[in-house]
C-alpha atoms as a PDB file:
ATOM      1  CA  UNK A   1       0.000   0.000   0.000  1.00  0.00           C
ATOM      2  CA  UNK A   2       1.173   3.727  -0.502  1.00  0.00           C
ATOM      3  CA  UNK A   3       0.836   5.584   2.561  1.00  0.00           C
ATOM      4  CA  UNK A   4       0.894   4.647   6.268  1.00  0.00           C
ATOM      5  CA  UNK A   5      -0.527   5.724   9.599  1.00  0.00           C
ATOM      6  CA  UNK A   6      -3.434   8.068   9.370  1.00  0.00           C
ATOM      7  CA  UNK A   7      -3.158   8.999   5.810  1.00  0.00           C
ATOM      8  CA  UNK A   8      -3.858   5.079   4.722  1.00  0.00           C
ATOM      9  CA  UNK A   9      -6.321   5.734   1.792  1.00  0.00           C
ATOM     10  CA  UNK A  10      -5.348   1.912   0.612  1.00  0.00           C
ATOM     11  CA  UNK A  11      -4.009   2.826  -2.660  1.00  0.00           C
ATOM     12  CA  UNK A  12      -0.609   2.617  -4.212  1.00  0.00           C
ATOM     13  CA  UNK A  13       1.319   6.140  -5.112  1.00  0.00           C
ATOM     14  CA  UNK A  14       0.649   5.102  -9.019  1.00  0.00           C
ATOM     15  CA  UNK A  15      -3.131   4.872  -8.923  1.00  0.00           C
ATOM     16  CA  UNK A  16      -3.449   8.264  -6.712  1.00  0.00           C
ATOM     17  CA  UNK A  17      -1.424   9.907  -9.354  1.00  0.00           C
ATOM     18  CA  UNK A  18      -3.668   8.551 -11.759  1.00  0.00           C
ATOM     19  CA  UNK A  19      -7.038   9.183  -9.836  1.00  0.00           C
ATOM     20  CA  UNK A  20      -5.767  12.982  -9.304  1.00  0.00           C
ATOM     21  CA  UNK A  21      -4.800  13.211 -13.258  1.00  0.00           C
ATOM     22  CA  UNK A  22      -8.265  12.712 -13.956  1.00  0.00           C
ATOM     23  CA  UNK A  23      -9.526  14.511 -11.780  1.00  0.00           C
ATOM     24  CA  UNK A  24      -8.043  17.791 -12.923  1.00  0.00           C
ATOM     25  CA  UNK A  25      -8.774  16.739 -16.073  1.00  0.00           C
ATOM     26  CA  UNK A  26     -12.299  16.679 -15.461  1.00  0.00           C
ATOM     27  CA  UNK A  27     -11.811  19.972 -13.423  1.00  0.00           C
ATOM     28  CA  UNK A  28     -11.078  21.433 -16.525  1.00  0.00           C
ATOM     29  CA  UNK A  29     -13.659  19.953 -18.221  1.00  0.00           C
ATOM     30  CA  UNK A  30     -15.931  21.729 -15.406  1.00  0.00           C
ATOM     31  CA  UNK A  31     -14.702  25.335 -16.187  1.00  0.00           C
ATOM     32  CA  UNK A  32     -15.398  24.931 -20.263  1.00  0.00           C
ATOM     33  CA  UNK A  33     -19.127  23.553 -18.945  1.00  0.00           C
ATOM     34  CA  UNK A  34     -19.601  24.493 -15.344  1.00  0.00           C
ATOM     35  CA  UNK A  35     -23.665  23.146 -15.882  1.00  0.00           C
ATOM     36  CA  UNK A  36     -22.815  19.499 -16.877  1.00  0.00           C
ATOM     37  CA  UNK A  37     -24.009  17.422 -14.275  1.00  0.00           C
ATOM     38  CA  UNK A  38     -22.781  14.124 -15.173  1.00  0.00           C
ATOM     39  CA  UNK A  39     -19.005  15.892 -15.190  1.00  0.00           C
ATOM     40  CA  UNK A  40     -19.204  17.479 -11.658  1.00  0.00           C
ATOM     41  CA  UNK A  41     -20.578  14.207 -10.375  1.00  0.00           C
ATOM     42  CA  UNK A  42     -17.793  12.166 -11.975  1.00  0.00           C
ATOM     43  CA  UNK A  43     -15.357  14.543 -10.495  1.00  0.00           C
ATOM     44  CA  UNK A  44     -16.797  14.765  -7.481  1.00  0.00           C
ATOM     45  CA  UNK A  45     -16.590  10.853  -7.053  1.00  0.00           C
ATOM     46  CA  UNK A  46     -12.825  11.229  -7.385  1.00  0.00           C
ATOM     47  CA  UNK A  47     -12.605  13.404  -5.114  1.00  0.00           C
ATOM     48  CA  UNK A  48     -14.039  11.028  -2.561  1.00  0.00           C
ATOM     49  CA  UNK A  49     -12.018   8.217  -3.494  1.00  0.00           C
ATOM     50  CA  UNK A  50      -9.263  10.259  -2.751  1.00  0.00           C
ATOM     51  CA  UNK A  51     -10.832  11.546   0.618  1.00  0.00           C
ATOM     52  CA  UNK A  52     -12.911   9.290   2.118  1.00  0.00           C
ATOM     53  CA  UNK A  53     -14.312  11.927   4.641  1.00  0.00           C
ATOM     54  CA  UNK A  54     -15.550  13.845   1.550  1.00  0.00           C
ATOM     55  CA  UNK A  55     -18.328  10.959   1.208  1.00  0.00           C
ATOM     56  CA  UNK A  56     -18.921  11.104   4.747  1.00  0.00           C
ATOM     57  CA  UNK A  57     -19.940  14.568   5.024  1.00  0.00           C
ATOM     58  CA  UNK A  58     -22.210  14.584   1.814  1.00  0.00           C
ATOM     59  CA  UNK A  59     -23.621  11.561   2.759  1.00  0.00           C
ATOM     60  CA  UNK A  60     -24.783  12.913   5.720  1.00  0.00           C
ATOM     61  CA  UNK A  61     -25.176  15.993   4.910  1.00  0.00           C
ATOM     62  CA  UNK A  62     -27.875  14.068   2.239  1.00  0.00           C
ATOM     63  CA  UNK A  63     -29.390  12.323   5.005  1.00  0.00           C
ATOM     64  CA  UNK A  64     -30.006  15.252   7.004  1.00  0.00           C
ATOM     65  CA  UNK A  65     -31.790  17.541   4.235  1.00  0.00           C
ATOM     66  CA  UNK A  66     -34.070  14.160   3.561  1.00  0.00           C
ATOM     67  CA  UNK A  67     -34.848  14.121   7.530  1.00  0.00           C
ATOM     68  CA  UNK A  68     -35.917  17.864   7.587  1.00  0.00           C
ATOM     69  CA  UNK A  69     -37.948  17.540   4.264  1.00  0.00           C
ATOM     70  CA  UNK A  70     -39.980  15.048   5.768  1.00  0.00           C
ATOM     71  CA  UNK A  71     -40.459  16.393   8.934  1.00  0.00           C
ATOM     72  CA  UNK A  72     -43.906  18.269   8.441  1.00  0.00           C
ATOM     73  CA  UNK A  73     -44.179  21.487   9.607  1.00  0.00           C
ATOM     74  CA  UNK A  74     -46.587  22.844  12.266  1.00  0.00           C
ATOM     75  CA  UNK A  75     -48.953  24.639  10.801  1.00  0.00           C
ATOM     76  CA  UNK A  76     -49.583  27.616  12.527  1.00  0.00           C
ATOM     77  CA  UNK A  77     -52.721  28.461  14.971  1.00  0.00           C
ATOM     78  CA  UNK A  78     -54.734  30.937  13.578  1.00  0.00           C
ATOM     79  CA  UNK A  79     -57.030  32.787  16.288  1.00  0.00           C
ATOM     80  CA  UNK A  80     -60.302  32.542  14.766  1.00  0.00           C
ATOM     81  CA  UNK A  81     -59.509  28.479  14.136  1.00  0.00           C
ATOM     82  CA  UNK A  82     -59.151  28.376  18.071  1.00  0.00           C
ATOM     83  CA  UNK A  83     -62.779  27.455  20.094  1.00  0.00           C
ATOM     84  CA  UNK A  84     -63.210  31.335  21.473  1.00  0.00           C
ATOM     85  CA  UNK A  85     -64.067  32.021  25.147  1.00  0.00           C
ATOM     86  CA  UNK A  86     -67.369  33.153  24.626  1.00  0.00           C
ATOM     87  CA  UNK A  87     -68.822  30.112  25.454  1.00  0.00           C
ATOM     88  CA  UNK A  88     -67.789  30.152  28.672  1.00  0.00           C
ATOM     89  CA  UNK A  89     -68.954  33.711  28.952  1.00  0.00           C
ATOM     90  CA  UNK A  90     -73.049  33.453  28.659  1.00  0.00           C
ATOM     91  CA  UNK A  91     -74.556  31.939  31.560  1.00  0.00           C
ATOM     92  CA  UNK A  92     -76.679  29.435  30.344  1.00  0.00           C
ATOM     93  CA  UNK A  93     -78.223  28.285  34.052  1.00  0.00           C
ATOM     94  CA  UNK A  94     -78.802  24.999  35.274  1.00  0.00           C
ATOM     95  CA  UNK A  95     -79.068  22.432  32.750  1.00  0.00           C
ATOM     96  CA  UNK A  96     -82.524  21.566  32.189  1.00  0.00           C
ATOM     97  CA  UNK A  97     -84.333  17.873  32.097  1.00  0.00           C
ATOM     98  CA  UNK A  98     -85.143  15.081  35.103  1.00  0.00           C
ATOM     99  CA  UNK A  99     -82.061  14.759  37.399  1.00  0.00           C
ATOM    100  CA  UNK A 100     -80.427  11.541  36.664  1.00  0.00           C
ATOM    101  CA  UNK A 101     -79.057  11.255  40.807  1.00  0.00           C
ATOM    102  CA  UNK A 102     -81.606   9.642  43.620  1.00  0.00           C
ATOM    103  CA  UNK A 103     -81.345  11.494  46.829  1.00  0.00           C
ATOM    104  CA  UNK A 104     -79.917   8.543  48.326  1.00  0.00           C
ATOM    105  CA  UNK A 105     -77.199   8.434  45.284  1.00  0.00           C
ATOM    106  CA  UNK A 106     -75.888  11.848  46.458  1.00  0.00           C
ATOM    107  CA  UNK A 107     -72.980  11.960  48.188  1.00  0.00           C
ATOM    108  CA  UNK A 108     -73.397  13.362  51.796  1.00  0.00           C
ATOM    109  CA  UNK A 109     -72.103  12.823  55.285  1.00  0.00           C
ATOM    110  CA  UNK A 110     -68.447  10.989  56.015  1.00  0.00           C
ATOM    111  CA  UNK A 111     -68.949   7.981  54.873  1.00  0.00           C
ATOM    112  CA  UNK A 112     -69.138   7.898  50.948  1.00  0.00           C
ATOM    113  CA  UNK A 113     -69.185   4.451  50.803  1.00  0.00           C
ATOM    114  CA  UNK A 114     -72.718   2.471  50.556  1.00  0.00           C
ATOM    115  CA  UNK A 115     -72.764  -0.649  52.301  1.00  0.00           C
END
């Protein structure tokens, strides 16, 4: 292998010299046609066989535009699509119709308990 230690990429001195020969090659090709996808992505893939931390940070840096993209956003609160307070406002009085409780149902005295 070429390089030891913490530079190890796992290549041999020949095929980096190749790898970075075509990558300024296509570097060039990127300034005569800097819209050519196919080019920068080529280019850019040499670059991360060169670098392997390169791919590491795009990949995540992929992964977190997909999270935030589908992460839905709150919507926000509008007042009016709140319930307003003005129900609790009127005084409507006792609720009308037959009381559901027996006297004997009702709870009164200490011991709550029937038995």
């Amino acid at each position: 292998m070429g390089e030891t230690g913490i530079f190890k990429t796992g290549q041999h001195v020949w095929q980096r010299a190749n790898i970075m020969a075509a990558a300024n090659y296509l570097r060039e090709q990127l300034n005569h046609a800097p819209g050519d996808a196919r080019v920068k992505s080529l280019y850019e893939g040499l670059l991360e066989v060169l670098d392997p931390s390169r791919r590491t940070v795009r990949v995540r840096r992929e992964l977190a535009a997909l999270t935030t993209a589908s992460v839905p956003l709150k919507t926000e609160r509008r007042r009016h699509d709140r319930r307003s307070g003005q129900r609790r406002v009127a005084s409507l009085g006792l609720p009308g119709g037959v009381e559901r409780r027996a006297v004997v149902d009702r709870r009164s005295g200490k011991d709550r308990r029937r038995r």
